[in-house]
PDB file of N, CA and C in Angstrom:
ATOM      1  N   UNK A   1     -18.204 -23.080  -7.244  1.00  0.00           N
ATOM      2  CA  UNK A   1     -17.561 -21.786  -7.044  1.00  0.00           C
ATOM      3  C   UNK A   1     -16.108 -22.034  -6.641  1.00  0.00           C
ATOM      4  N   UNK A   2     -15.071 -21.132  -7.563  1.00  0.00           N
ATOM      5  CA  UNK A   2     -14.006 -21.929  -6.596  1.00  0.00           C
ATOM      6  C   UNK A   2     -13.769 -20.526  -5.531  1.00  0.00           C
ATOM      7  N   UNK A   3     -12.612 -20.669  -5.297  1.00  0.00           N
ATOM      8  CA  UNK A   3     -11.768 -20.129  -4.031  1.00  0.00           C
ATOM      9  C   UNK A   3     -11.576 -18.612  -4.588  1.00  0.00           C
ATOM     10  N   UNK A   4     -11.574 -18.851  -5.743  1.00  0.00           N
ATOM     11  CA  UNK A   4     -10.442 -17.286  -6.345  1.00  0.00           C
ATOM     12  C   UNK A   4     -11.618 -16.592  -6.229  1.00  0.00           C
ATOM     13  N   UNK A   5     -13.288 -16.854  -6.771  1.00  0.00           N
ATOM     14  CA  UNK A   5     -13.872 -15.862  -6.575  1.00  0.00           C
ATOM     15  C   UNK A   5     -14.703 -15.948  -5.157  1.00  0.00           C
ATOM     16  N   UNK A   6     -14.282 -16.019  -4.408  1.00  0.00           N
ATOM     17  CA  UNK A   6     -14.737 -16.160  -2.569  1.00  0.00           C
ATOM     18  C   UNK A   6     -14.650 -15.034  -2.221  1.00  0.00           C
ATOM     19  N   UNK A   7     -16.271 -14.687  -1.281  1.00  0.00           N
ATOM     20  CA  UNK A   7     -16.095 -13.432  -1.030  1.00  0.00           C
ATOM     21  C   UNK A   7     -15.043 -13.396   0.198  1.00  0.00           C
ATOM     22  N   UNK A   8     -14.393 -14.388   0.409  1.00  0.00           N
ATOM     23  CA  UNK A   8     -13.634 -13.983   1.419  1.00  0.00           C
ATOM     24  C   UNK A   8     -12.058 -13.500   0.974  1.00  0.00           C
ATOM     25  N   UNK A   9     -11.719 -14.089  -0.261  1.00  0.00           N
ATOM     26  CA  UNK A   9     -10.642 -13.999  -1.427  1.00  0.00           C
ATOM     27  C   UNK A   9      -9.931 -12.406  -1.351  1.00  0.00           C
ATOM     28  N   UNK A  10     -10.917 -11.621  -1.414  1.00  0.00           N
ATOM     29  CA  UNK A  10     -10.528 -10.187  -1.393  1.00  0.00           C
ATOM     30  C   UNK A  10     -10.512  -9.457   0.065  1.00  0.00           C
ATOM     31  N   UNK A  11     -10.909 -10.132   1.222  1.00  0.00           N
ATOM     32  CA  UNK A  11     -10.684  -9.450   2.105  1.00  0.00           C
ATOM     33  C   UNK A  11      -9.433 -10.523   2.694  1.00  0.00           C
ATOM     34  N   UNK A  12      -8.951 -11.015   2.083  1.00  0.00           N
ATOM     35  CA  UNK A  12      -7.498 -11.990   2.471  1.00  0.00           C
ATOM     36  C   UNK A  12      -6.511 -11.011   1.884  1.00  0.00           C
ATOM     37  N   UNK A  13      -6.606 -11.104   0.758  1.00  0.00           N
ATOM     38  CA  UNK A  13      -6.044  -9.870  -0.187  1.00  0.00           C
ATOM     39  C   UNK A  13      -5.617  -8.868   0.434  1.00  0.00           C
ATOM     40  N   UNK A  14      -6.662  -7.945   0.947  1.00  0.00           N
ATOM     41  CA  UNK A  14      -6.325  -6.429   1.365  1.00  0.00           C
ATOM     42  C   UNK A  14      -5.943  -6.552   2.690  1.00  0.00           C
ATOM     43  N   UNK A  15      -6.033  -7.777   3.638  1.00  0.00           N
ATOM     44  CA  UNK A  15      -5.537  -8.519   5.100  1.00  0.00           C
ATOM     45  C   UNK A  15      -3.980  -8.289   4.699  1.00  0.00           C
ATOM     46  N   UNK A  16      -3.533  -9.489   3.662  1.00  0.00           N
ATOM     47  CA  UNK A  16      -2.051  -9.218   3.676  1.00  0.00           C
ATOM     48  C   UNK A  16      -1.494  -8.290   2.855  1.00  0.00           C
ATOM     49  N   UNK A  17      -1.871  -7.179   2.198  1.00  0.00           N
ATOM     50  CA  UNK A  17      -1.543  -5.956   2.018  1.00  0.00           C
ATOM     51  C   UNK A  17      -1.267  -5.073   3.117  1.00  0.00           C
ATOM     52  N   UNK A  18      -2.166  -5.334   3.853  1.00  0.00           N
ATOM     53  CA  UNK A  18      -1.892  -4.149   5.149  1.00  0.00           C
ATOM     54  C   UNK A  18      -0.784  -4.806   6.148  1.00  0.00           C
ATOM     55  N   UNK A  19      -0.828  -5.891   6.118  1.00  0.00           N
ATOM     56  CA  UNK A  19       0.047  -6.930   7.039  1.00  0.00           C
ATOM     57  C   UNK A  19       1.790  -6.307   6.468  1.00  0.00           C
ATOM     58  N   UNK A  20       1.604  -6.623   5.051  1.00  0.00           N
ATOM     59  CA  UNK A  20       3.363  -6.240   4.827  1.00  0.00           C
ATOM     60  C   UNK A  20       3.218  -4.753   4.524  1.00  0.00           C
ATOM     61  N   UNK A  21       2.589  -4.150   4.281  1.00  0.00           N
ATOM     62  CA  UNK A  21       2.719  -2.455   4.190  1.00  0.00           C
ATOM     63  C   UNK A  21       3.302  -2.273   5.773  1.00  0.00           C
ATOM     64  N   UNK A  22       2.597  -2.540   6.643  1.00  0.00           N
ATOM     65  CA  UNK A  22       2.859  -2.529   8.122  1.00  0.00           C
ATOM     66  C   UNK A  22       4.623  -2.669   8.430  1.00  0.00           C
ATOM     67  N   UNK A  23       4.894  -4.352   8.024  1.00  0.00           N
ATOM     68  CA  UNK A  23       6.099  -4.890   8.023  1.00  0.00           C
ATOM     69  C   UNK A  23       7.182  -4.279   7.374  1.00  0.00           C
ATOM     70  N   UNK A  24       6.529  -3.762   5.869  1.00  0.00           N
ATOM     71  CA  UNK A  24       7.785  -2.507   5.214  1.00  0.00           C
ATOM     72  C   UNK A  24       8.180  -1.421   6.040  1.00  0.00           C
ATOM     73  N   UNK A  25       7.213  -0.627   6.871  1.00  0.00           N
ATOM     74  CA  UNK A  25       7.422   0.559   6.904  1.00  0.00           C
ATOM     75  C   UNK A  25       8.262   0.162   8.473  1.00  0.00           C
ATOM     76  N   UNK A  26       8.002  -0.585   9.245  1.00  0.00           N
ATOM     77  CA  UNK A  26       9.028  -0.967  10.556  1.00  0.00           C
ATOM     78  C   UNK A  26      10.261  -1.316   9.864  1.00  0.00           C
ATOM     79  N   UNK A  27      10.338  -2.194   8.888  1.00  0.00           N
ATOM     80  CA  UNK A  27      11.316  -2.668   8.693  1.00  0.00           C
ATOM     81  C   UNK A  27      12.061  -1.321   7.813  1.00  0.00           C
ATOM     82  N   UNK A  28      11.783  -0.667   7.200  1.00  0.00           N
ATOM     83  CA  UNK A  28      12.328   1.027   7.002  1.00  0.00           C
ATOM     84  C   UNK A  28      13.155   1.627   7.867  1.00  0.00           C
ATOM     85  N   UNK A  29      11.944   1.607   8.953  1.00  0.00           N
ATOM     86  CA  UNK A  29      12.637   2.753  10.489  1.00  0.00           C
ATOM     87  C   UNK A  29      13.259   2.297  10.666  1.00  0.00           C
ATOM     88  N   UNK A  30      13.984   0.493  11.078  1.00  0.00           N
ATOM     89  CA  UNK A  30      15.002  -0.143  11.314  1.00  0.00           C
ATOM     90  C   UNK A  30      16.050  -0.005  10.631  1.00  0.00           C
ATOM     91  N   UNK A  31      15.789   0.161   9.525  1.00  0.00           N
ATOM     92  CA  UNK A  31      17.441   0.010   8.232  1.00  0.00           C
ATOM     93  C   UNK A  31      17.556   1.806   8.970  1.00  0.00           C
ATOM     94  N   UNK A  32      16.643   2.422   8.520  1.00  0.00           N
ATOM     95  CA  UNK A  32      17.425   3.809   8.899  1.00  0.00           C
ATOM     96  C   UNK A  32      18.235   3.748  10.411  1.00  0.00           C
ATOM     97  N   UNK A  33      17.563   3.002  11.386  1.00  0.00           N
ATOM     98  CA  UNK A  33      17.745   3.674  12.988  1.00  0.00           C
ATOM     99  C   UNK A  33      19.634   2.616  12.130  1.00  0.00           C
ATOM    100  N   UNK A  34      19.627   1.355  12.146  1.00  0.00           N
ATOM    101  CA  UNK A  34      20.612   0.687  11.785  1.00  0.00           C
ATOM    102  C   UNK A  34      22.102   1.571  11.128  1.00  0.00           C
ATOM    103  N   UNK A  35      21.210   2.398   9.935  1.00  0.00           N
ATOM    104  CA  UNK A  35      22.459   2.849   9.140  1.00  0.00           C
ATOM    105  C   UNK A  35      22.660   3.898  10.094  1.00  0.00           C
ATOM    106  N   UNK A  36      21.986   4.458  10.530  1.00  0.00           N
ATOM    107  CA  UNK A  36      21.960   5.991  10.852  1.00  0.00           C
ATOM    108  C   UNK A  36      23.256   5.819  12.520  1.00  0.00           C
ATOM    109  N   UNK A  37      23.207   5.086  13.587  1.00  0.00           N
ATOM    110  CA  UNK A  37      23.762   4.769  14.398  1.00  0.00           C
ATOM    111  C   UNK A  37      25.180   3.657  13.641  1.00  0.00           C
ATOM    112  N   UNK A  38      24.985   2.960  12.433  1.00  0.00           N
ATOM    113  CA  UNK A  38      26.634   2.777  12.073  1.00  0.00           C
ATOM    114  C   UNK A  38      27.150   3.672  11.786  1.00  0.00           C
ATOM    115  N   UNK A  39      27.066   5.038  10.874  1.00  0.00           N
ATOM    116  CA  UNK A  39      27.752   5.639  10.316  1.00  0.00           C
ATOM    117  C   UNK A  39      27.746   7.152  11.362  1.00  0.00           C
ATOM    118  N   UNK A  40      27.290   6.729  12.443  1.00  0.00           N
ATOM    119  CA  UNK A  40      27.613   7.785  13.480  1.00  0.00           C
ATOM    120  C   UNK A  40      26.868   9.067  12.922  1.00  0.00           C
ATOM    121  N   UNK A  41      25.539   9.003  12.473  1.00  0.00           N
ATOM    122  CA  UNK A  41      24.845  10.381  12.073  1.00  0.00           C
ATOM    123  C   UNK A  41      24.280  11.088  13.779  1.00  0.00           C
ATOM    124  N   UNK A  42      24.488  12.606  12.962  1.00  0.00           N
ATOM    125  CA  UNK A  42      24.387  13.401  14.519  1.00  0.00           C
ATOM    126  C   UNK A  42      22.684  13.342  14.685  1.00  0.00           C
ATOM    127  N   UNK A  43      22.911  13.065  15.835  1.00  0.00           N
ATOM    128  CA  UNK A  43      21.390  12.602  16.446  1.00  0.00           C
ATOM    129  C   UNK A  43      20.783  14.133  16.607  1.00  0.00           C
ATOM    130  N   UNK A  44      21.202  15.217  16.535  1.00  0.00           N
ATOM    131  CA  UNK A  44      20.634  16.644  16.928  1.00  0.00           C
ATOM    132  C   UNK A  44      19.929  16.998  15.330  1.00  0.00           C
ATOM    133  N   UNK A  45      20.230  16.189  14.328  1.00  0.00           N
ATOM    134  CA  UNK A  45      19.464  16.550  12.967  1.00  0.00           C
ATOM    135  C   UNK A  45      17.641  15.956  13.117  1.00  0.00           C
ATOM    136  N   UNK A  46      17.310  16.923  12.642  1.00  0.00           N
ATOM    137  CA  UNK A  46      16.033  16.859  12.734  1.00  0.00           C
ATOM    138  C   UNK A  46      15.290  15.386  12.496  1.00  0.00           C
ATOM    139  N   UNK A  47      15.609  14.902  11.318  1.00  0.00           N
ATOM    140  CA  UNK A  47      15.237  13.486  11.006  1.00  0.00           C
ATOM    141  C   UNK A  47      15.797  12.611  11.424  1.00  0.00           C
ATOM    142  N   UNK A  48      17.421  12.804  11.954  1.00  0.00           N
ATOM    143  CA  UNK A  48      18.003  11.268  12.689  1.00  0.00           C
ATOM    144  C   UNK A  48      17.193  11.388  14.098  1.00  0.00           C
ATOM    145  N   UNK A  49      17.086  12.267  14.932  1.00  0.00           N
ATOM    146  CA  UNK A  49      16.516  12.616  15.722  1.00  0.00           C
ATOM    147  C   UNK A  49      14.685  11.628  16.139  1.00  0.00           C
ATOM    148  N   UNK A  50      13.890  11.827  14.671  1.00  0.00           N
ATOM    149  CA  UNK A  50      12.661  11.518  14.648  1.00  0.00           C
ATOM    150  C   UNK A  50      12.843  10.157  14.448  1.00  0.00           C
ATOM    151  N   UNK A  51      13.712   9.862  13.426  1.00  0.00           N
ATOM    152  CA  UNK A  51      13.905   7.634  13.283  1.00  0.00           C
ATOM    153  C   UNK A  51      14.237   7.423  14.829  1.00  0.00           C
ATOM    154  N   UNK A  52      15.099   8.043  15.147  1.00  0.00           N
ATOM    155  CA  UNK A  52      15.214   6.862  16.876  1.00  0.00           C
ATOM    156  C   UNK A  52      14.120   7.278  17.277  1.00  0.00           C
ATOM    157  N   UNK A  53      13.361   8.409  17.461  1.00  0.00           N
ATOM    158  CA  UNK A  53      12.172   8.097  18.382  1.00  0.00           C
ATOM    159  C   UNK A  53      11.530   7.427  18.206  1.00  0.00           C
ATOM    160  N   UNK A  54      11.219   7.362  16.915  1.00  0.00           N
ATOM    161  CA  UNK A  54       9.627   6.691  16.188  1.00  0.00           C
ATOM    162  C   UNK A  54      10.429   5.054  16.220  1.00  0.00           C
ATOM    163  N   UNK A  55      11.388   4.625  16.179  1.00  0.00           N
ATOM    164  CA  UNK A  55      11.901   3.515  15.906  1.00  0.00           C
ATOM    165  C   UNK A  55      12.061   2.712  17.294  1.00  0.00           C
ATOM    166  N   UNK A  56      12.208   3.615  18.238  1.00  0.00           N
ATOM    167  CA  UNK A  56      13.171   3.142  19.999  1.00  0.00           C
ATOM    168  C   UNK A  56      12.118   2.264  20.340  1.00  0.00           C
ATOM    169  N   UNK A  57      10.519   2.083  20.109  1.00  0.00           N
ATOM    170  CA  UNK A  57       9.233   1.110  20.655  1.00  0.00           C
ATOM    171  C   UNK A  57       9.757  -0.239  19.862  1.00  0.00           C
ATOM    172  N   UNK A  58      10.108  -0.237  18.650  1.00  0.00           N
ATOM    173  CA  UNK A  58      10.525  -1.127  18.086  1.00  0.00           C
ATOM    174  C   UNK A  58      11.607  -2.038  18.335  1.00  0.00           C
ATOM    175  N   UNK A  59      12.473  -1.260  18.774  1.00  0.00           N
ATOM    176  CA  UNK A  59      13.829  -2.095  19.587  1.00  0.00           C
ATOM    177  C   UNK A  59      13.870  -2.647  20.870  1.00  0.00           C
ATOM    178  N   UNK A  60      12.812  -1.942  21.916  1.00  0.00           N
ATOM    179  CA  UNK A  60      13.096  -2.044  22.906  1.00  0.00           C
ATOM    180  C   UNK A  60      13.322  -3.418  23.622  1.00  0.00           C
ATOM    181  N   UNK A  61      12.193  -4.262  22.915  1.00  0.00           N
ATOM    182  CA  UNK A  61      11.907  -5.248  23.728  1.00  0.00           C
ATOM    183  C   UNK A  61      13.152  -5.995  23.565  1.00  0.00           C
ATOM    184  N   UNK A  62      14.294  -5.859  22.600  1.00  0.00           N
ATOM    185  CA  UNK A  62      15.468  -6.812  22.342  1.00  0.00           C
ATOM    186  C   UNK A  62      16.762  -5.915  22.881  1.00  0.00           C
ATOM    187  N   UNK A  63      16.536  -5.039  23.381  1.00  0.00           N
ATOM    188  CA  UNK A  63      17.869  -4.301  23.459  1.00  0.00           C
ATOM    189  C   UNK A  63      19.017  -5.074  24.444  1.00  0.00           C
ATOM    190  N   UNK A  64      18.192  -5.985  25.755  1.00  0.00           N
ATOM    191  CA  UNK A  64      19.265  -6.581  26.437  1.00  0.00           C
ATOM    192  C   UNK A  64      19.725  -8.160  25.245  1.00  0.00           C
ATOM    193  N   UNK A  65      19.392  -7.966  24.713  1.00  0.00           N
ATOM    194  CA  UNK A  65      19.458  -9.683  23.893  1.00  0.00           C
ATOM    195  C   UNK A  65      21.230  -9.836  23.515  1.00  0.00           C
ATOM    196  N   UNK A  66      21.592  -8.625  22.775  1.00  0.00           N
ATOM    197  CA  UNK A  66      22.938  -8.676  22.742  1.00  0.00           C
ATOM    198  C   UNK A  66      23.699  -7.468  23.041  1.00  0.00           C
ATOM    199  N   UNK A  67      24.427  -6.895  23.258  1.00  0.00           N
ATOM    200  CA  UNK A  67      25.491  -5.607  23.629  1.00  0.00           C
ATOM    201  C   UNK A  67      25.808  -4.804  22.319  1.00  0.00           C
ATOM    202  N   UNK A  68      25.845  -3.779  22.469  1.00  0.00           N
ATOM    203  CA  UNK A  68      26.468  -3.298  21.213  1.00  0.00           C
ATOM    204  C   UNK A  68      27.706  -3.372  21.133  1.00  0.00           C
ATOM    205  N   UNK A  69      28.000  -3.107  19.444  1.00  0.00           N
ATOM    206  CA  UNK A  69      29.393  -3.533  18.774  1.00  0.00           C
ATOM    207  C   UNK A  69      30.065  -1.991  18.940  1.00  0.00           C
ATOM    208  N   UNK A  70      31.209  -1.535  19.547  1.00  0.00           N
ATOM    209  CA  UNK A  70      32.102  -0.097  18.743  1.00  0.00           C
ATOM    210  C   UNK A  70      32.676  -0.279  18.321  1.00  0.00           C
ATOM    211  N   UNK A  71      32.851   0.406  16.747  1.00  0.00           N
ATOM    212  CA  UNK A  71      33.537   0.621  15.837  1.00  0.00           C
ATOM    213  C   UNK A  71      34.219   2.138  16.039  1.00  0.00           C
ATOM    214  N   UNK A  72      35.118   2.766  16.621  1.00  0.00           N
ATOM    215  CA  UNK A  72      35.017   4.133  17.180  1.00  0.00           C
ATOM    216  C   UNK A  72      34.270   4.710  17.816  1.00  0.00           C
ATOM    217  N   UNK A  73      33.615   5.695  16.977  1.00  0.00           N
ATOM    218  CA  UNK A  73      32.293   6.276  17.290  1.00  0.00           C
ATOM    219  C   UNK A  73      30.851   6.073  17.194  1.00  0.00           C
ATOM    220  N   UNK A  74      31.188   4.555  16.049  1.00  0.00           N
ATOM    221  CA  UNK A  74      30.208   4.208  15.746  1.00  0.00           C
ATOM    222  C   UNK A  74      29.739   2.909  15.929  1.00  0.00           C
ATOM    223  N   UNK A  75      28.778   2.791  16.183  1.00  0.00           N
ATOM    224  CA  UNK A  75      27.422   1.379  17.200  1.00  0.00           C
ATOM    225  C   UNK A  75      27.064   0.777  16.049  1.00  0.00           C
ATOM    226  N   UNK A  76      27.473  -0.711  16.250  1.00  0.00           N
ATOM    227  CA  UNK A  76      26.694  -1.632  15.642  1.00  0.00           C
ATOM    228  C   UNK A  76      25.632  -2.512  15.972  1.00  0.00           C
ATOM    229  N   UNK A  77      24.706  -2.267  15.749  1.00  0.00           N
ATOM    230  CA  UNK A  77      23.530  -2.582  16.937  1.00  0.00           C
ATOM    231  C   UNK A  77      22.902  -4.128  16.598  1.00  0.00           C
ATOM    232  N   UNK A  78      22.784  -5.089  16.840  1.00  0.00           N
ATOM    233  CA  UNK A  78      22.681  -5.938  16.973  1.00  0.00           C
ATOM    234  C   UNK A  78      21.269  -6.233  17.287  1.00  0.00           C
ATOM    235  N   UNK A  79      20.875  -5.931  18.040  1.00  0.00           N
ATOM    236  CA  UNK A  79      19.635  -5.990  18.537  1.00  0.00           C
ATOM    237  C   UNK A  79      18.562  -5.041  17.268  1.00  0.00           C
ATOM    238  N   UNK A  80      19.050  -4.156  16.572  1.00  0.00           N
ATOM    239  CA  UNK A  80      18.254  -3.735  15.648  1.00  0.00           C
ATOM    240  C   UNK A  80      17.981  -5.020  14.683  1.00  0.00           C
ATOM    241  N   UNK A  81      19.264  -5.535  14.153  1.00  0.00           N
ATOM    242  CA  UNK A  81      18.818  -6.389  13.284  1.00  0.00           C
ATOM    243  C   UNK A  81      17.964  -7.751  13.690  1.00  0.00           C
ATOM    244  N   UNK A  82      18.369  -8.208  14.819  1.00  0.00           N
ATOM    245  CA  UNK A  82      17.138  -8.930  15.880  1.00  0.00           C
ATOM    246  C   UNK A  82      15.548  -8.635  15.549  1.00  0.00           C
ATOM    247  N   UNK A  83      15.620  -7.286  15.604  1.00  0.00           N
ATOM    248  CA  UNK A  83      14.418  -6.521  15.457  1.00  0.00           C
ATOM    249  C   UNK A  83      13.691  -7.069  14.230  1.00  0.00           C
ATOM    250  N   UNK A  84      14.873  -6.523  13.295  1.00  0.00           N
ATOM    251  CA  UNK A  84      14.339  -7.019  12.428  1.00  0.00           C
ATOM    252  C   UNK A  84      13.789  -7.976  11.553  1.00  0.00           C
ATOM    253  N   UNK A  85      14.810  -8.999  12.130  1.00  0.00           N
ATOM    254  CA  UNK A  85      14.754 -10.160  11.513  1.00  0.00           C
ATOM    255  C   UNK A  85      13.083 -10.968  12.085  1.00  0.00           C
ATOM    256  N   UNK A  86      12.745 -10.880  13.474  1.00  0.00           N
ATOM    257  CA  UNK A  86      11.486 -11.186  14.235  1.00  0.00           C
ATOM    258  C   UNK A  86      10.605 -10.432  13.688  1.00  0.00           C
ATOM    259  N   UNK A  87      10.752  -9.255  13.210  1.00  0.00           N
ATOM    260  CA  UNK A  87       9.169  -8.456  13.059  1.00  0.00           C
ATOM    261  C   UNK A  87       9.079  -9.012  11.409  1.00  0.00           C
ATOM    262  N   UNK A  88      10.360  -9.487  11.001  1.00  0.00           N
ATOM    263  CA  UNK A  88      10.002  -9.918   9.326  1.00  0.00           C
ATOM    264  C   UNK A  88       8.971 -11.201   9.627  1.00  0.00           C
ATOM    265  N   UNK A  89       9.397 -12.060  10.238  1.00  0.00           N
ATOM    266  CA  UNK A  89       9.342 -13.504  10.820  1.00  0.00           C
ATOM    267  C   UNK A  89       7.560 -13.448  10.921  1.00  0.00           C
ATOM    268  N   UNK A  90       7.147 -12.590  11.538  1.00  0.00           N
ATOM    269  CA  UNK A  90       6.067 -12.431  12.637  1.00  0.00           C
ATOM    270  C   UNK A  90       5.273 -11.694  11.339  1.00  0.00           C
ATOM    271  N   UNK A  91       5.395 -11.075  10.579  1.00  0.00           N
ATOM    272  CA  UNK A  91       4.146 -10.694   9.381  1.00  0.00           C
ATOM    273  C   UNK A  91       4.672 -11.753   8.586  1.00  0.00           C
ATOM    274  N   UNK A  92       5.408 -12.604   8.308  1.00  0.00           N
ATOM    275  CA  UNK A  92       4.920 -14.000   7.343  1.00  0.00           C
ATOM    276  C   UNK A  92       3.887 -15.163   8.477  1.00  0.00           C
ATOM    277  N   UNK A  93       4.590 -14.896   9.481  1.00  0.00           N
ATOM    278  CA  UNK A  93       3.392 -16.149   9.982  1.00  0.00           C
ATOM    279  C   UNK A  93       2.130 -15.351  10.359  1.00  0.00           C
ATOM    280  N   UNK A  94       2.205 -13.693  10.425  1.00  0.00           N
ATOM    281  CA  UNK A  94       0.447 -13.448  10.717  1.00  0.00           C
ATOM    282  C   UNK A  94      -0.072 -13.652   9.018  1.00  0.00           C
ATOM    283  N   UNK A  95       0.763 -13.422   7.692  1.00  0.00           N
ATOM    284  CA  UNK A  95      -0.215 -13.973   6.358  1.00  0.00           C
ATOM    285  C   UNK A  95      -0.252 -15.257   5.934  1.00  0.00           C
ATOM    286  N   UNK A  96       0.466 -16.374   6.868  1.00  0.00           N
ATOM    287  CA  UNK A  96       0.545 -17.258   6.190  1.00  0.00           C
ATOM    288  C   UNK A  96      -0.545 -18.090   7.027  1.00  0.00           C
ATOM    289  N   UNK A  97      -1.154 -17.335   8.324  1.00  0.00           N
ATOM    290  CA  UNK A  97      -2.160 -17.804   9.106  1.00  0.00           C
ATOM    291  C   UNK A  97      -3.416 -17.207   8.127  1.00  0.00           C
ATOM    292  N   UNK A  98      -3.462 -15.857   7.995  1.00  0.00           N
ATOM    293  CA  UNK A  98      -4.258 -15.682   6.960  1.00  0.00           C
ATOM    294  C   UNK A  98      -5.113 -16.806   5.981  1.00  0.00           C
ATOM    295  N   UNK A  99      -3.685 -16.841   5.116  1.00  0.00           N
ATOM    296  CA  UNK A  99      -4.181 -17.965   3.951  1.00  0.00           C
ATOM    297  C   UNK A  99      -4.577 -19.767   5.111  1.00  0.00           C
ATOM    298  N   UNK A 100      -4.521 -19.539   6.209  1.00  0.00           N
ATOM    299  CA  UNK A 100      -4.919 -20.993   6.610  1.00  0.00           C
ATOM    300  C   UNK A 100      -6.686 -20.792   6.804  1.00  0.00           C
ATOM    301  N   UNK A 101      -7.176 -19.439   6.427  1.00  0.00           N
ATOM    302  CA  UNK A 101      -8.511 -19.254   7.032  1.00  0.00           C
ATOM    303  C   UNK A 101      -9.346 -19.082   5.362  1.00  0.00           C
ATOM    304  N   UNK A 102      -8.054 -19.074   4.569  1.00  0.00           N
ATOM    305  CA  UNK A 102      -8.944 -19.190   3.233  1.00  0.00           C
ATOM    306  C   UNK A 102     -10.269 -20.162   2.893  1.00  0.00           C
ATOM    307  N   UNK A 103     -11.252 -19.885   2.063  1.00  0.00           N
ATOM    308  CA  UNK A 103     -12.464 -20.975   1.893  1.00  0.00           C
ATOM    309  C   UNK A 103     -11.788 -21.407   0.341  1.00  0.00           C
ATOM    310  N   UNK A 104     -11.637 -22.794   0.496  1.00  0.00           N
ATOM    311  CA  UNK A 104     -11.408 -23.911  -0.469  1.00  0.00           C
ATOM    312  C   UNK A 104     -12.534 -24.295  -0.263  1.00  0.00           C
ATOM    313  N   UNK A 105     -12.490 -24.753  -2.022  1.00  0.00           N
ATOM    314  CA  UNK A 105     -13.559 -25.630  -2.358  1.00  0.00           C
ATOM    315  C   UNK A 105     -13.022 -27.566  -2.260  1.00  0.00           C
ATOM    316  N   UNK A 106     -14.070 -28.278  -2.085  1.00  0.00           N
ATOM    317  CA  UNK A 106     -13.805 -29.708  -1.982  1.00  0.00           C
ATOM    318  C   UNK A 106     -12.794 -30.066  -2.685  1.00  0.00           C
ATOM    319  N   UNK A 107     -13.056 -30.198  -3.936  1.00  0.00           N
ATOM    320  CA  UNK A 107     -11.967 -30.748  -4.871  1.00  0.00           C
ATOM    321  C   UNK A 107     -10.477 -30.191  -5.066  1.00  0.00           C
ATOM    322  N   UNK A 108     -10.200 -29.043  -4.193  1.00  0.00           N
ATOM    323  CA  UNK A 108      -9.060 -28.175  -4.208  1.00  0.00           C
ATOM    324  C   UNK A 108      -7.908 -29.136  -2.744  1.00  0.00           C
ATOM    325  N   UNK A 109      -9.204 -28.592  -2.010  1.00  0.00           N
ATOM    326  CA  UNK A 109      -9.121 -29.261  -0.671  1.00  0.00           C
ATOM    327  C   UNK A 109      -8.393 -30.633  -1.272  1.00  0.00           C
ATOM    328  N   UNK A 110      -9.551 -31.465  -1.453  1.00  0.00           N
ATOM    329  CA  UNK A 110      -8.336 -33.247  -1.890  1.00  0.00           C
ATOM    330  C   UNK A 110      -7.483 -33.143  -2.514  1.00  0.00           C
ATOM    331  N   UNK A 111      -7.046 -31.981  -3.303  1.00  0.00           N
ATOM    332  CA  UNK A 111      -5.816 -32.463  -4.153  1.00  0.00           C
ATOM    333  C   UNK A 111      -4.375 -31.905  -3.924  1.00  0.00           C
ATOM    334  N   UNK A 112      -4.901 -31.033  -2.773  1.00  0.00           N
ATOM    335  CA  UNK A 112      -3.977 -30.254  -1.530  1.00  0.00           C
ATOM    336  C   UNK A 112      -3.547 -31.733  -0.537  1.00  0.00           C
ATOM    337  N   UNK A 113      -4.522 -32.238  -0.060  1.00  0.00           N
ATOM    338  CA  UNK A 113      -3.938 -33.454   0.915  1.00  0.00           C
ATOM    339  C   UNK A 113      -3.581 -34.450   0.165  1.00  0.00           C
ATOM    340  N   UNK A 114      -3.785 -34.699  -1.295  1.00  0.00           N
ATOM    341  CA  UNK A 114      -2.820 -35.568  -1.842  1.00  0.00           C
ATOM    342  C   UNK A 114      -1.441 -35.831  -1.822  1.00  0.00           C
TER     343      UNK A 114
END
């Protein structure tokens, strides 16, 4: 039997589907909270309003890491892209742990440690 048809094959599958669906949609709220605070959008609009909320759990833990940038009126946030760059970081190593729990077969196995 090899690997590809393992019943474990398809629940690896739909593991890292949900893993980067997850990772897209943070990494979304970020580009918005990002653009939305460079280009100085008014925070009283209904939707700039809802990205920082829904987004602010996401930043928080980095916000002292660096200071923000002013450009006038407008914040270059630093710590967003922090954000981002770690939460990208952090769903490749939760799928790439994934694929370490894959079932190989023997002969796959030896020609992997070759």
């Amino acid at each position: 039997m090899d690997s590809y048809n393992s019943p474990s094959t398809k629940t690896l599958y739909h593991g890292t589907q949900i893993v980067w669906y997850l990772v897209v949609l943070v990494e979304v709220l970020l580009t918005f909270r990002f653009l939305f605070k460079l280009f100085n959008a008014y925070s009283g609009a209904g939707f700039t309003n809802f990205i920082y909320i829904v987004s602010k759990p996401f930043v928080i833990p980095f916000t002292s890491v660096f200071s923000v940038s002013r450009l006038d009126n407008n914040l270059f946030e630093w710590t967003t892209l922090l954000a981002m760059l770690v939460y990208l970081l952090v769903g490749w190593g939760i799928v790439r742990f994934f694929f370490m729990t894959k079932t190989v077969s023997i002969p796959e196995a030896a020609s992997k440690l070759n």
